[in-house]
N, C-alpha and C. Protein backbone atom coordinates (compact mmCIF):
# COMPACT_ATOMS: atom_id res chain seq x y z
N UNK A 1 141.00 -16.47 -9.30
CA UNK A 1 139.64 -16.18 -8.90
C UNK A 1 138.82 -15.67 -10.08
N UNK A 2 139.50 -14.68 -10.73
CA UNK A 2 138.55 -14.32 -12.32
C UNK A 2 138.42 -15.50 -13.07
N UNK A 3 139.27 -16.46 -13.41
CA UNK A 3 139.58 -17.80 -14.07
C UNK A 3 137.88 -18.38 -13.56
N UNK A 4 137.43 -18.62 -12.17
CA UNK A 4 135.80 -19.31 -11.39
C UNK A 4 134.46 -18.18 -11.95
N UNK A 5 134.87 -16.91 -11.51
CA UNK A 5 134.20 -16.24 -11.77
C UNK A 5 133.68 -16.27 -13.42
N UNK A 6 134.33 -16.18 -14.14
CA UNK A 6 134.22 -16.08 -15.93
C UNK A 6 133.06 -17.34 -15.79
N UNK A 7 133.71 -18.89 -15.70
CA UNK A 7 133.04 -19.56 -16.18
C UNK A 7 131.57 -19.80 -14.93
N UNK A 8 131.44 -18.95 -14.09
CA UNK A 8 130.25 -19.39 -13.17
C UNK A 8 129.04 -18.29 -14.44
N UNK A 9 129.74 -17.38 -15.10
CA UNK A 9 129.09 -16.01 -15.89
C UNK A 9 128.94 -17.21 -17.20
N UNK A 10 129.51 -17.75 -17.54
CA UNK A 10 129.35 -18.58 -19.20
C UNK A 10 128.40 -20.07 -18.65
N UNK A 11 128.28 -20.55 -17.35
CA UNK A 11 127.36 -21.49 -16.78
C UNK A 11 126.09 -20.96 -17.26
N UNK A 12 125.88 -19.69 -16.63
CA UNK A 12 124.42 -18.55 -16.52
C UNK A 12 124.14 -18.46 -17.84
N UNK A 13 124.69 -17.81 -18.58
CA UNK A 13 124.89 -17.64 -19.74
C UNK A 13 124.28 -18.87 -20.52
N UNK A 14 124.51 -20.06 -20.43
CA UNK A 14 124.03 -21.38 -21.33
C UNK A 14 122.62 -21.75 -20.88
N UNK A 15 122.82 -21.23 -19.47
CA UNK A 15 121.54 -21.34 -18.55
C UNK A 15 120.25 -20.95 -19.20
N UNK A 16 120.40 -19.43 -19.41
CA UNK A 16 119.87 -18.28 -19.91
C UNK A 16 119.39 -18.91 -21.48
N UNK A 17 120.25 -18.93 -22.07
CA UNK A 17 119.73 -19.42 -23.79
C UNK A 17 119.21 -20.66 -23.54
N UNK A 18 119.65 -21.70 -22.59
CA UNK A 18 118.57 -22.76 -22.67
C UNK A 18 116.67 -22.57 -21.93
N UNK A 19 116.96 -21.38 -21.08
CA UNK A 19 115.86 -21.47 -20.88
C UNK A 19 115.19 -20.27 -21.36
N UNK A 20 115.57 -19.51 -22.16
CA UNK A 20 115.10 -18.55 -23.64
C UNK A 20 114.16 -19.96 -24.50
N UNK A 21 115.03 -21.17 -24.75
CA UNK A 21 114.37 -22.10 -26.09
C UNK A 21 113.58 -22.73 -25.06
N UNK A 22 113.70 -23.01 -23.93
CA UNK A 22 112.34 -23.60 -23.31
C UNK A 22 110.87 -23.20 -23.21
N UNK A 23 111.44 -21.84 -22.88
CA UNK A 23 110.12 -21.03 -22.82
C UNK A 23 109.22 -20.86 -24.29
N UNK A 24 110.27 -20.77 -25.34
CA UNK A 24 109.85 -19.96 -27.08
C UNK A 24 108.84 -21.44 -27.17
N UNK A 25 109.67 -23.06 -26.74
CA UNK A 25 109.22 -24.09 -27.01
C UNK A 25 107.49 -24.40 -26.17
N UNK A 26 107.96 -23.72 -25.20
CA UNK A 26 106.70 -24.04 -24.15
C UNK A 26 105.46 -23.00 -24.60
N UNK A 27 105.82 -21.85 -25.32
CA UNK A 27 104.79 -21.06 -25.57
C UNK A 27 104.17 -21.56 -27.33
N UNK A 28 105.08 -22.15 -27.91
CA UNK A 28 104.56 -22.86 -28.84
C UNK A 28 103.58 -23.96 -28.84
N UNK A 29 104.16 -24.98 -27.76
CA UNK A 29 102.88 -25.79 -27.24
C UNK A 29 101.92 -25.31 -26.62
N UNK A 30 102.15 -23.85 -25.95
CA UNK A 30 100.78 -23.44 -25.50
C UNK A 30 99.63 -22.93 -26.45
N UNK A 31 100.56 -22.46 -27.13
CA UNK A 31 99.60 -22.28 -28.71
C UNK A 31 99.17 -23.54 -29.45
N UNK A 32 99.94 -24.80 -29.63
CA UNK A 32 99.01 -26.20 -29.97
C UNK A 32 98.63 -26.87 -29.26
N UNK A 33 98.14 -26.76 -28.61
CA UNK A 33 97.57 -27.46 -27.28
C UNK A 33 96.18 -26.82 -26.67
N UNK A 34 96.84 -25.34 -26.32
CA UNK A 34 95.75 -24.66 -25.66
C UNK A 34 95.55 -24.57 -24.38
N UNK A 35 96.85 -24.30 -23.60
CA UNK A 35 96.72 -24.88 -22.31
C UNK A 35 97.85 -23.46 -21.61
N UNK A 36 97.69 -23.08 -20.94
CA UNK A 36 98.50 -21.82 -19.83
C UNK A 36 99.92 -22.33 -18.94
N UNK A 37 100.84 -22.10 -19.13
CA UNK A 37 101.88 -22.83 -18.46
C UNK A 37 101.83 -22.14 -17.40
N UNK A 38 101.69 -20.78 -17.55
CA UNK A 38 101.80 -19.41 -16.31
C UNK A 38 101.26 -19.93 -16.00
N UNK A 39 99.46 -20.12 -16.17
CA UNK A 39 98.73 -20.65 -14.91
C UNK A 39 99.01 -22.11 -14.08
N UNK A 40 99.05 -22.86 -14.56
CA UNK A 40 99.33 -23.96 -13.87
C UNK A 40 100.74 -23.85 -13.02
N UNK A 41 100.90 -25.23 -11.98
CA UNK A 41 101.71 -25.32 -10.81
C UNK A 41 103.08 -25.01 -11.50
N UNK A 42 103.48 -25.47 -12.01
CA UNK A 42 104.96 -25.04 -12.61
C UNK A 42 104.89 -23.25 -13.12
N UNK A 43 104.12 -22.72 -13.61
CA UNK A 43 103.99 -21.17 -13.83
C UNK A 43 104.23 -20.74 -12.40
N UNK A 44 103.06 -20.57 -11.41
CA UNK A 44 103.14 -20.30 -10.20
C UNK A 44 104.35 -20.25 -9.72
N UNK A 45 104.68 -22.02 -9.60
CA UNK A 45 106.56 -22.16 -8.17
C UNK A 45 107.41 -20.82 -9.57
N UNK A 46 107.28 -21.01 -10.93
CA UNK A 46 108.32 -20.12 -10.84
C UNK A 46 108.59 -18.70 -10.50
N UNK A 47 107.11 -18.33 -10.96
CA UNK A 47 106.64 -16.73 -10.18
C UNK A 47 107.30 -16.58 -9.07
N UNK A 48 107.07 -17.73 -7.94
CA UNK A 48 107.40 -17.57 -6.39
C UNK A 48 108.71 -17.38 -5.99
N UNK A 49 109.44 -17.54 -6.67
CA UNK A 49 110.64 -17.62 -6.14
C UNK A 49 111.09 -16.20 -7.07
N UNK A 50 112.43 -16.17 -5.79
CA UNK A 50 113.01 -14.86 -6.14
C UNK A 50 114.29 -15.01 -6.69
N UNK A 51 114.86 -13.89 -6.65
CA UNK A 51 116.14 -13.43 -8.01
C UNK A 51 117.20 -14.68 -7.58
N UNK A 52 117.54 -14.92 -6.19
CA UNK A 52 118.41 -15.65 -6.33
C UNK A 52 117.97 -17.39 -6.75
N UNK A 53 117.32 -17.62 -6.27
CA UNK A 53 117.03 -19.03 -6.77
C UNK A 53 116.52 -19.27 -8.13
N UNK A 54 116.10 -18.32 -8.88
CA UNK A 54 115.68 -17.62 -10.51
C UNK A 54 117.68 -18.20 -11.12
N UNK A 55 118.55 -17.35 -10.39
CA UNK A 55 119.94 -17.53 -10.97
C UNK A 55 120.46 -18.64 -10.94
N UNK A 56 119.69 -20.01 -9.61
CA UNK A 56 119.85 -20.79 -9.32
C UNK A 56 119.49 -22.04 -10.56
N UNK A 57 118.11 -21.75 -11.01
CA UNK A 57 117.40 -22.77 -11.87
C UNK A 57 118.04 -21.93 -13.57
N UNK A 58 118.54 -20.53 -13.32
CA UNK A 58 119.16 -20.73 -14.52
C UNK A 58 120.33 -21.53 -14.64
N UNK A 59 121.89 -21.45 -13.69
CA UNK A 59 122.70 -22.53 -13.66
C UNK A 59 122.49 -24.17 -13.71
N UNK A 60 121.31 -24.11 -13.02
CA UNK A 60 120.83 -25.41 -13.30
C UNK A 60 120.57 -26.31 -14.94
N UNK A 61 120.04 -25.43 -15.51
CA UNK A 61 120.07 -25.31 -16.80
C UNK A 61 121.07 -25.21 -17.87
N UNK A 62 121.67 -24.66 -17.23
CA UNK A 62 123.18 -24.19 -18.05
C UNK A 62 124.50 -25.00 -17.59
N UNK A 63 124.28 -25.65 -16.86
CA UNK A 63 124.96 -27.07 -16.58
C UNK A 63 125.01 -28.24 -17.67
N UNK A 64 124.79 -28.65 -18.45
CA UNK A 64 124.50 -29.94 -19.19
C UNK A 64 124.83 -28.99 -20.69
N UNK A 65 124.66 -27.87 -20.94
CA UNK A 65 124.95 -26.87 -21.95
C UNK A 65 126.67 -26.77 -22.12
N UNK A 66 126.98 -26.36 -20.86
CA UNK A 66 128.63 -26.02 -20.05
C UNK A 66 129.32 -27.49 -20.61
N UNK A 67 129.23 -28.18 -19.85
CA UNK A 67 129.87 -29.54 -19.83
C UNK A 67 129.97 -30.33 -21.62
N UNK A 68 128.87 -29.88 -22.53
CA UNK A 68 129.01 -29.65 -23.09
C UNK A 68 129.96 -29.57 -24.62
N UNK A 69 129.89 -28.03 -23.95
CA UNK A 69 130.49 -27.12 -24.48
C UNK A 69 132.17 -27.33 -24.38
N UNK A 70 132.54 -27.83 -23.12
CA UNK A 70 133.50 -27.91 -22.53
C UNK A 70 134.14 -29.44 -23.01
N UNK A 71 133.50 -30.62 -23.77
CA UNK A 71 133.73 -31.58 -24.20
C UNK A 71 134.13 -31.45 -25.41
N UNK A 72 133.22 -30.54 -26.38
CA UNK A 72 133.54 -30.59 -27.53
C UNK A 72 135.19 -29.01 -27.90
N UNK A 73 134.99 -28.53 -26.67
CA UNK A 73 136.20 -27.75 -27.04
C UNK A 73 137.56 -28.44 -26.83
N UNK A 74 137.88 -29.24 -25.75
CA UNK A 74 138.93 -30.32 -25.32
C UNK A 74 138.99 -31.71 -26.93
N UNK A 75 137.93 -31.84 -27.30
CA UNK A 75 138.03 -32.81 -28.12
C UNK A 75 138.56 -32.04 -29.76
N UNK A 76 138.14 -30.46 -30.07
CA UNK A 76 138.15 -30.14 -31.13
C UNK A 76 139.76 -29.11 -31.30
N UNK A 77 140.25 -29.22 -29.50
CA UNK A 77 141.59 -28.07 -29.74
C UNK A 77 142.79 -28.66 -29.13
């Protein structure tokens, strides 16, 4: 059971840093562009939602990071 637990915490985790560089990326284009991500429809739905579905769209994220991660460790050990 710790073995599921660890890697559901290292899912979040990839989650988390991918959507750290989304945001750094998205606030960069908001600076060349000139345009509010907060304000618009995608700012808003994410405001709206709460902690658990927040943990939700971070795993979501941290899926394709994981798998990954998890390819190049099987291929490199």
């Amino acid at each position: 059971m710790k073995k599921y637990i660890n890697e559901i915490q290292v899912i979040a985790f990839c989650g988390l840093i991918t959507f750290i560089f989304l945001i750094i990326s998205i606030e960069f284009l908001e600076w060349a562009v000139k345009f509010s991500f907060w304000d618009g429809t995608l700012g808003f739905l994410y405001l709206s939602l709460n902690m658990l579905e927040k943990l939700i769209v971070l795993w979501f994220f941290g899926i394709p990071i994981y798998l990954i991660k998890k390819i190049f460790h099987k291929k490199y050990n």
